[in-house]
C-alpha atoms as a PDB file:
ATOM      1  CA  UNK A   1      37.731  63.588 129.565  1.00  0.00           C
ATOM      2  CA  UNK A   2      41.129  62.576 130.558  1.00  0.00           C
ATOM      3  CA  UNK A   3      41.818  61.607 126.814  1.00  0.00           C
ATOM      4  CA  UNK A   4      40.937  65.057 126.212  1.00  0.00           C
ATOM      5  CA  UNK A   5      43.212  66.466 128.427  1.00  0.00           C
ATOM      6  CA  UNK A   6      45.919  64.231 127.260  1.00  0.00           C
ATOM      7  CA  UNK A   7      45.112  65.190 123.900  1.00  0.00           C
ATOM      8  CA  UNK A   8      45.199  68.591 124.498  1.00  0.00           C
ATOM      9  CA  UNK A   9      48.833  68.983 126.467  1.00  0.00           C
ATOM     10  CA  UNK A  10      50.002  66.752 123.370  1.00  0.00           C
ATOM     11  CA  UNK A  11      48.212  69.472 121.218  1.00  0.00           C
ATOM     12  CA  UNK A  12      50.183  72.370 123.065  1.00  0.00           C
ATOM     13  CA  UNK A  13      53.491  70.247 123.653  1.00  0.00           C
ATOM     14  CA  UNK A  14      53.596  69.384 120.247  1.00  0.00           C
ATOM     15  CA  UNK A  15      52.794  72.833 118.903  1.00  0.00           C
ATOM     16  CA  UNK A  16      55.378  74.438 121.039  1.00  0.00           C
ATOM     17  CA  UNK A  17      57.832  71.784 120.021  1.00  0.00           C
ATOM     18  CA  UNK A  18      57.150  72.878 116.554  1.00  0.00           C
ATOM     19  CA  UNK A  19      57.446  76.500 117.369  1.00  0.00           C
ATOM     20  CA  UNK A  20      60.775  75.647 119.032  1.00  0.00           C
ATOM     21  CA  UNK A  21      61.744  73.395 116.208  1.00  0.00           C
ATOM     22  CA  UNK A  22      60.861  76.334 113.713  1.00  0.00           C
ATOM     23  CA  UNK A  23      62.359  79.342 116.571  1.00  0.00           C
ATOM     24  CA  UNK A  24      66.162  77.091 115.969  1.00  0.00           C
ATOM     25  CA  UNK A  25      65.570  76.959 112.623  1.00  0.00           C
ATOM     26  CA  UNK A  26      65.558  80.642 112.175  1.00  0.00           C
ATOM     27  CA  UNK A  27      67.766  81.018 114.470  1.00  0.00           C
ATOM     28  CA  UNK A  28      70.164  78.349 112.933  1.00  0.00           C
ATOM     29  CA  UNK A  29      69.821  80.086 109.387  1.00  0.00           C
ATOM     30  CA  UNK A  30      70.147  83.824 111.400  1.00  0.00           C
ATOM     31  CA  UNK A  31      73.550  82.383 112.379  1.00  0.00           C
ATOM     32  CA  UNK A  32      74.523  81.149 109.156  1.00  0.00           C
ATOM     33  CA  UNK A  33      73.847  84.471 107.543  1.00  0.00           C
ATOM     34  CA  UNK A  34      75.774  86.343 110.131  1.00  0.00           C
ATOM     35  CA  UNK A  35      78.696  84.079 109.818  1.00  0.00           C
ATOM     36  CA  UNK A  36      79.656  85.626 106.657  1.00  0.00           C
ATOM     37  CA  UNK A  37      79.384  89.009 107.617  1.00  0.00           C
ATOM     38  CA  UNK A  38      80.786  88.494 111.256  1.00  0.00           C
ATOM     39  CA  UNK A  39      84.024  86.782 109.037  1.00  0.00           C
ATOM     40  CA  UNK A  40      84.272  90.213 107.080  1.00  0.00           C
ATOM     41  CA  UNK A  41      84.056  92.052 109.558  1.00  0.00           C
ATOM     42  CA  UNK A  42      86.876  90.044 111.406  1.00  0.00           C
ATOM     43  CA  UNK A  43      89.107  90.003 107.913  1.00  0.00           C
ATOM     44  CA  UNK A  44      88.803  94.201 108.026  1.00  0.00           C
ATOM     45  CA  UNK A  45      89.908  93.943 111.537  1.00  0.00           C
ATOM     46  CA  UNK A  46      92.675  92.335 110.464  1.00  0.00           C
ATOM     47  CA  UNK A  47      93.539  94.318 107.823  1.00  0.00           C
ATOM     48  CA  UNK A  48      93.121  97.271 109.896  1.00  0.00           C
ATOM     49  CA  UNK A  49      95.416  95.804 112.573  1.00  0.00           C
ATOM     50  CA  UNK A  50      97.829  94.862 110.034  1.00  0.00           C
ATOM     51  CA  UNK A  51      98.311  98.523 108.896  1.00  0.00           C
ATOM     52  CA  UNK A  52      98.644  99.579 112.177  1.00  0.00           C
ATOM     53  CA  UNK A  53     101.112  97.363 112.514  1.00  0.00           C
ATOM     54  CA  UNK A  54     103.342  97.716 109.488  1.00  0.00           C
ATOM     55  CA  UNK A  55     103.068 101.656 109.582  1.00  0.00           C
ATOM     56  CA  UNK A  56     104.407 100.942 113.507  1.00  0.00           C
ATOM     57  CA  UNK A  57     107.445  98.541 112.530  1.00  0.00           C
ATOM     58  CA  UNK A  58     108.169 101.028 109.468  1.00  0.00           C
ATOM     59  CA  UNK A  59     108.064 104.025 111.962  1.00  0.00           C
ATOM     60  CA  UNK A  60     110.230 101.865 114.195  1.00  0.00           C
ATOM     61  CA  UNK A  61     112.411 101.256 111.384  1.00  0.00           C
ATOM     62  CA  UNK A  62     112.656 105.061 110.371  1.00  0.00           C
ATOM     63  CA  UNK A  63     113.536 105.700 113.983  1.00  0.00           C
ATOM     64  CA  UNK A  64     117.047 103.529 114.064  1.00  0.00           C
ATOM     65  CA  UNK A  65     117.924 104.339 110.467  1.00  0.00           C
ATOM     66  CA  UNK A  66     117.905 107.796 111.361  1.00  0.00           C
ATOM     67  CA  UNK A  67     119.718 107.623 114.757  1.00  0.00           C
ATOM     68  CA  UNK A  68     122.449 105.620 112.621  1.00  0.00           C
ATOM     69  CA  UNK A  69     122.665 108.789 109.868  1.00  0.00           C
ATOM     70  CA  UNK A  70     123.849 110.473 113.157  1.00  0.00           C
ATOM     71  CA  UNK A  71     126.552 108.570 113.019  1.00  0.00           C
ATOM     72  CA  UNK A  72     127.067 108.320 109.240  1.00  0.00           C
ATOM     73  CA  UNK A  73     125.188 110.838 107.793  1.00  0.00           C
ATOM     74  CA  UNK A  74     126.230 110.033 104.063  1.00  0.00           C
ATOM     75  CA  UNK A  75     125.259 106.699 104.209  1.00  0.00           C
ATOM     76  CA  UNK A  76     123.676 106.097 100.589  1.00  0.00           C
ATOM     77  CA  UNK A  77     121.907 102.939 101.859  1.00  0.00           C
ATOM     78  CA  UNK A  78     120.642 104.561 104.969  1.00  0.00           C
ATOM     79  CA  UNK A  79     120.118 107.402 103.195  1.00  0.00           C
ATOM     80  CA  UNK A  80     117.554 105.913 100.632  1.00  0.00           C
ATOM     81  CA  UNK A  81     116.144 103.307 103.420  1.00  0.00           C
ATOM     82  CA  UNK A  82     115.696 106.443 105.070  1.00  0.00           C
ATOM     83  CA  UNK A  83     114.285 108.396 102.183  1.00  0.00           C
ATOM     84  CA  UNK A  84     111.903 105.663 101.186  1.00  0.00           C
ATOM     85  CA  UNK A  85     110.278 104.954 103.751  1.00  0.00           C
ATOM     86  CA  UNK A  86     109.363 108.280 104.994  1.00  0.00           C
ATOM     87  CA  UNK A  87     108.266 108.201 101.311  1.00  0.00           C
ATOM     88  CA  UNK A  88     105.988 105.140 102.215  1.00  0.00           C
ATOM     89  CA  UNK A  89     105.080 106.915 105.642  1.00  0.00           C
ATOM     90  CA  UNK A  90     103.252 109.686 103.405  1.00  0.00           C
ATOM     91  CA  UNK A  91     106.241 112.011 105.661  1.00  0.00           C
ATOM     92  CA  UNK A  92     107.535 113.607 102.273  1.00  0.00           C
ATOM     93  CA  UNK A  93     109.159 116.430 104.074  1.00  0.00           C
ATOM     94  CA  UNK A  94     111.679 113.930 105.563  1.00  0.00           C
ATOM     95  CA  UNK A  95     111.686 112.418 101.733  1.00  0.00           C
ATOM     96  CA  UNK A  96     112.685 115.238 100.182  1.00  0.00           C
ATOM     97  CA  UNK A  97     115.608 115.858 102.893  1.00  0.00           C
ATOM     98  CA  UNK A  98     116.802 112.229 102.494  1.00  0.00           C
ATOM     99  CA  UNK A  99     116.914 112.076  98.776  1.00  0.00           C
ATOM    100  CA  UNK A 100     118.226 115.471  98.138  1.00  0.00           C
ATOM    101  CA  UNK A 101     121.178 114.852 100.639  1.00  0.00           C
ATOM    102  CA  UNK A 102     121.817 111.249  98.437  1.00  0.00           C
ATOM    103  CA  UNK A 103     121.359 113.246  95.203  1.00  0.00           C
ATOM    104  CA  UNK A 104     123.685 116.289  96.337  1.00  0.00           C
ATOM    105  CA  UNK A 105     126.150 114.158  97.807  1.00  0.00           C
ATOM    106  CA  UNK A 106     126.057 110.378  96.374  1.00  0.00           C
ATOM    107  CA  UNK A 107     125.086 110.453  93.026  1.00  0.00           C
ATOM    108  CA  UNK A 108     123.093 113.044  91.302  1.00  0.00           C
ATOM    109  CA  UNK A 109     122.565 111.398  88.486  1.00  0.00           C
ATOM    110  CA  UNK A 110     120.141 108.556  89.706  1.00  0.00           C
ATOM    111  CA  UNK A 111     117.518 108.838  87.768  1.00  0.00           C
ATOM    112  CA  UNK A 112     114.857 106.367  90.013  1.00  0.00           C
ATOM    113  CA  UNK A 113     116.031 108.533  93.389  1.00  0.00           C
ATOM    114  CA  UNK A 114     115.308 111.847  91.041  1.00  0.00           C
ATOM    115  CA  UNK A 115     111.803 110.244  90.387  1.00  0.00           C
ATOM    116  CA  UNK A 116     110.649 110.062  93.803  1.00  0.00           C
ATOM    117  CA  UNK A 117     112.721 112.756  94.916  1.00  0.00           C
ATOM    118  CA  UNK A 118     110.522 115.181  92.627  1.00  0.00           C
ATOM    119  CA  UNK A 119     107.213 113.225  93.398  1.00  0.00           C
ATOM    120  CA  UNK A 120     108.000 113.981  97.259  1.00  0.00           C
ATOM    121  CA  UNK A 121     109.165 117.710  96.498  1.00  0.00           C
ATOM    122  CA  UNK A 122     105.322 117.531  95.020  1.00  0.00           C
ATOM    123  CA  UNK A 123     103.985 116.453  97.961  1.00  0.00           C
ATOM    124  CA  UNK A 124     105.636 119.016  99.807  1.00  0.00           C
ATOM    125  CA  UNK A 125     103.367 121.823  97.986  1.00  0.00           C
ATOM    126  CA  UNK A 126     106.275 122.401  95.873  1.00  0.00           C
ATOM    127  CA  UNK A 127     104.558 121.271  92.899  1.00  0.00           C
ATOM    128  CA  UNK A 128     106.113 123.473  90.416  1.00  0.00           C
ATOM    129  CA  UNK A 129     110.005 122.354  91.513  1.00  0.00           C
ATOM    130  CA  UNK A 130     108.555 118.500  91.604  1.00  0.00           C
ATOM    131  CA  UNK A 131     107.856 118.978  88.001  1.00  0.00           C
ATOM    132  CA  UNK A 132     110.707 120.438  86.806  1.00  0.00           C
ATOM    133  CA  UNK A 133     112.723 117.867  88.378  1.00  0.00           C
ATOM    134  CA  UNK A 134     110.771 115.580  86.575  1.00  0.00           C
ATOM    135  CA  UNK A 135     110.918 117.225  83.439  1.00  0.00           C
ATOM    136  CA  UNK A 136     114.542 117.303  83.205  1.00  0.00           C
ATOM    137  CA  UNK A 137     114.360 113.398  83.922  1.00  0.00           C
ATOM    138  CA  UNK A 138     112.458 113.501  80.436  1.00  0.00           C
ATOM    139  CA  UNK A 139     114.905 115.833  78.504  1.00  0.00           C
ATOM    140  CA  UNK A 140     117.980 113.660  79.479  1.00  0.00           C
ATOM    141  CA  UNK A 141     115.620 110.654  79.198  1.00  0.00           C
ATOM    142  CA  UNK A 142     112.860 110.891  76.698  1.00  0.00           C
ATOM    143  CA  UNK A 143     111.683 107.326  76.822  1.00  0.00           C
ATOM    144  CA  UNK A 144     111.906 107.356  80.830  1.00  0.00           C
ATOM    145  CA  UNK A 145     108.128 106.240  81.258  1.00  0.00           C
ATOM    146  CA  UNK A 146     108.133 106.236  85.081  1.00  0.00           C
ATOM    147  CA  UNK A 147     109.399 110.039  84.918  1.00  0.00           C
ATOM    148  CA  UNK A 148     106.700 110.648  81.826  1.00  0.00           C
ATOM    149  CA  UNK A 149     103.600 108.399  84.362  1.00  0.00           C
ATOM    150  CA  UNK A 150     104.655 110.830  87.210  1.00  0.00           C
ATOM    151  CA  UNK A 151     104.365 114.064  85.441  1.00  0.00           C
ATOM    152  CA  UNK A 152     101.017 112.887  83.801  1.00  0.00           C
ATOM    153  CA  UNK A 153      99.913 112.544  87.340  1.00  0.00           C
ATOM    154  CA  UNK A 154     101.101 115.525  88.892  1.00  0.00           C
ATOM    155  CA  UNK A 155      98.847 117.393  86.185  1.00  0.00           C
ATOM    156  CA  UNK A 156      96.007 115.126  87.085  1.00  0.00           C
ATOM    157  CA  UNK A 157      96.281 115.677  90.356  1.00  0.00           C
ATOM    158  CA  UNK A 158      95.893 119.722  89.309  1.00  0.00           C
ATOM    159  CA  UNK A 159      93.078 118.826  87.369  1.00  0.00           C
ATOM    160  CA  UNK A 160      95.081 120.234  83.914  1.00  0.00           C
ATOM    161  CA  UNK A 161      93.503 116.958  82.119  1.00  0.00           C
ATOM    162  CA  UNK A 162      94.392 118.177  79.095  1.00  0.00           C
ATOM    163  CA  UNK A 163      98.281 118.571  80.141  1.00  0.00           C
ATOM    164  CA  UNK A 164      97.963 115.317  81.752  1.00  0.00           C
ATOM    165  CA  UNK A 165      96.498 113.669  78.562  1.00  0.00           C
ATOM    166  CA  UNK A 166      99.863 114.636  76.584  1.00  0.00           C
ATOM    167  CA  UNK A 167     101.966 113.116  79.120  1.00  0.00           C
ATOM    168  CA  UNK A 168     100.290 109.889  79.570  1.00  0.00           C
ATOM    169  CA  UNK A 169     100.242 109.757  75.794  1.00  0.00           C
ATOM    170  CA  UNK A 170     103.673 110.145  75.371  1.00  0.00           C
ATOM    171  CA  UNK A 171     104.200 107.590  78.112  1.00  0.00           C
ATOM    172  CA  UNK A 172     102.231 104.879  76.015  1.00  0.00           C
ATOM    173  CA  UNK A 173     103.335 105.952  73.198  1.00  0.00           C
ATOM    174  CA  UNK A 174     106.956 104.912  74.744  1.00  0.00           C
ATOM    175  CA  UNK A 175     106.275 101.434  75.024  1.00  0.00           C
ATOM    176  CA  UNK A 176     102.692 100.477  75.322  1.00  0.00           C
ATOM    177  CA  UNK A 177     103.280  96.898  75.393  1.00  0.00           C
ATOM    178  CA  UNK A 178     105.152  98.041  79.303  1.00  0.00           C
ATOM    179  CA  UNK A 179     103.360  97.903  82.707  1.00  0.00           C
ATOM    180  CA  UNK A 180     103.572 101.859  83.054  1.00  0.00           C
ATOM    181  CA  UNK A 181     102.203 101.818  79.355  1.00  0.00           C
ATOM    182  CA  UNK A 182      99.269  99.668  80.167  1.00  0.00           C
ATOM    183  CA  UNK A 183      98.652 102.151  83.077  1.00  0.00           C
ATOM    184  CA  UNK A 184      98.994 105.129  80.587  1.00  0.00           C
ATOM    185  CA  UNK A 185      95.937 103.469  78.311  1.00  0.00           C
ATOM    186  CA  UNK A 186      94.284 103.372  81.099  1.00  0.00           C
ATOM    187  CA  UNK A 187      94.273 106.651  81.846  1.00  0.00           C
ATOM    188  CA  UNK A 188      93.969 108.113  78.892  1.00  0.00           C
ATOM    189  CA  UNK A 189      91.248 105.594  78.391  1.00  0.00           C
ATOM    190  CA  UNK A 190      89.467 107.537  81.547  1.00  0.00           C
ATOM    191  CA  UNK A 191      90.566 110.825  80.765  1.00  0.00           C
ATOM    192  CA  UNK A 192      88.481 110.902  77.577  1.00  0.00           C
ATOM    193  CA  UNK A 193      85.196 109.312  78.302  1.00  0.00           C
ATOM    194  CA  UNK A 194      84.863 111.743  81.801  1.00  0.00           C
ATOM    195  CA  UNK A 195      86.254 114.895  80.084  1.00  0.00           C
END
């Protein structure tokens, strides 16, 4: 009898050491499973945190670059600085401010300042003046593929496809071998298997 008893508590010992064995190994793999997702999760927060932080220094940034245009208020490099990063802040009001002052005052003839002073004048609701700027980028500067991307766009963006399909053509068409060429296949690539 007492071998029986013996045998039995070694029966139940070892089967709930084998449970246990087999509850860690779940557990273990649970773990290992999570680990991955729990490290995404961590990377997003970081990513997240990152953004928060760069839109905070660049807002920072904004702040003393425009307290020194109090001082100099035709500053061209605190003027763009300015200008761009109020661009980059998605605050294209300020933008448009900014570069017209530079353009008005510096040098209107600028043509990369004109670019993203007409994309901003876009942003702005003033979609009509944006693209006029632009267009007169392209009649002084036919090849200007930046100017001819933009305008492409802007149409997009107004869901004209097929007004949007000329410009991107004509910006391939100005160098297709170029980055904003590449970009302009693309599109045009996308344009005509959705449309």
């Amino acid at each position: 009898m007492y071998k029986v008893v013996l045998l039995a508590v070694a029966i139940v010992v070892f089967a709930g050491g084998g449970s246990y064995a087999l509850t860690r190994y779940r557990i273990a793999q649970d773990v290992e499973k999570g680990k991955g997702l729990a490290q995404e999760r961590a990377a997003e927060r970081n990513r997240q945190q990152s953004a928060v932080t760069r839109q905070k220094t660049m807002t920072d940034l904004l702040t003393t670059l425009e307290d020194s245009l109090q001082v100099r208020p035709l500053d061209s490099m605190l003027l763009i600085s300015s200008a761009n990063i109020s661009y980059d802040l998605g605050q294209f009001d300020k933008a448009v401010t900014y570069y017209k002052r530079f353009l008005d005052n510096i040098e209107p003839s600028n043509t990369a300042i004109r670019i993203d002073y007409a994309y901003a004048l876009y942003q702005t609701g003033k979609q009509d003046e944006g693209k006029s700027v632009l267009s007169d980028v392209i009649r002084r500067e036919p090849r200007n593929q930046v100017a001819l991307l933009n305008l492409a766009v802007m149409y997009a963006q107004e869901r004209n496809f097929d007004e949007a399909l000329i410009w991107f053509k004509r910006c391939r068409d100005a160098n297709p071998a170029s980055d904003m060429g590449k970009r302009a296949s693309l599109a045009i690539t996308q344009l005509e298997t959705n449309t």
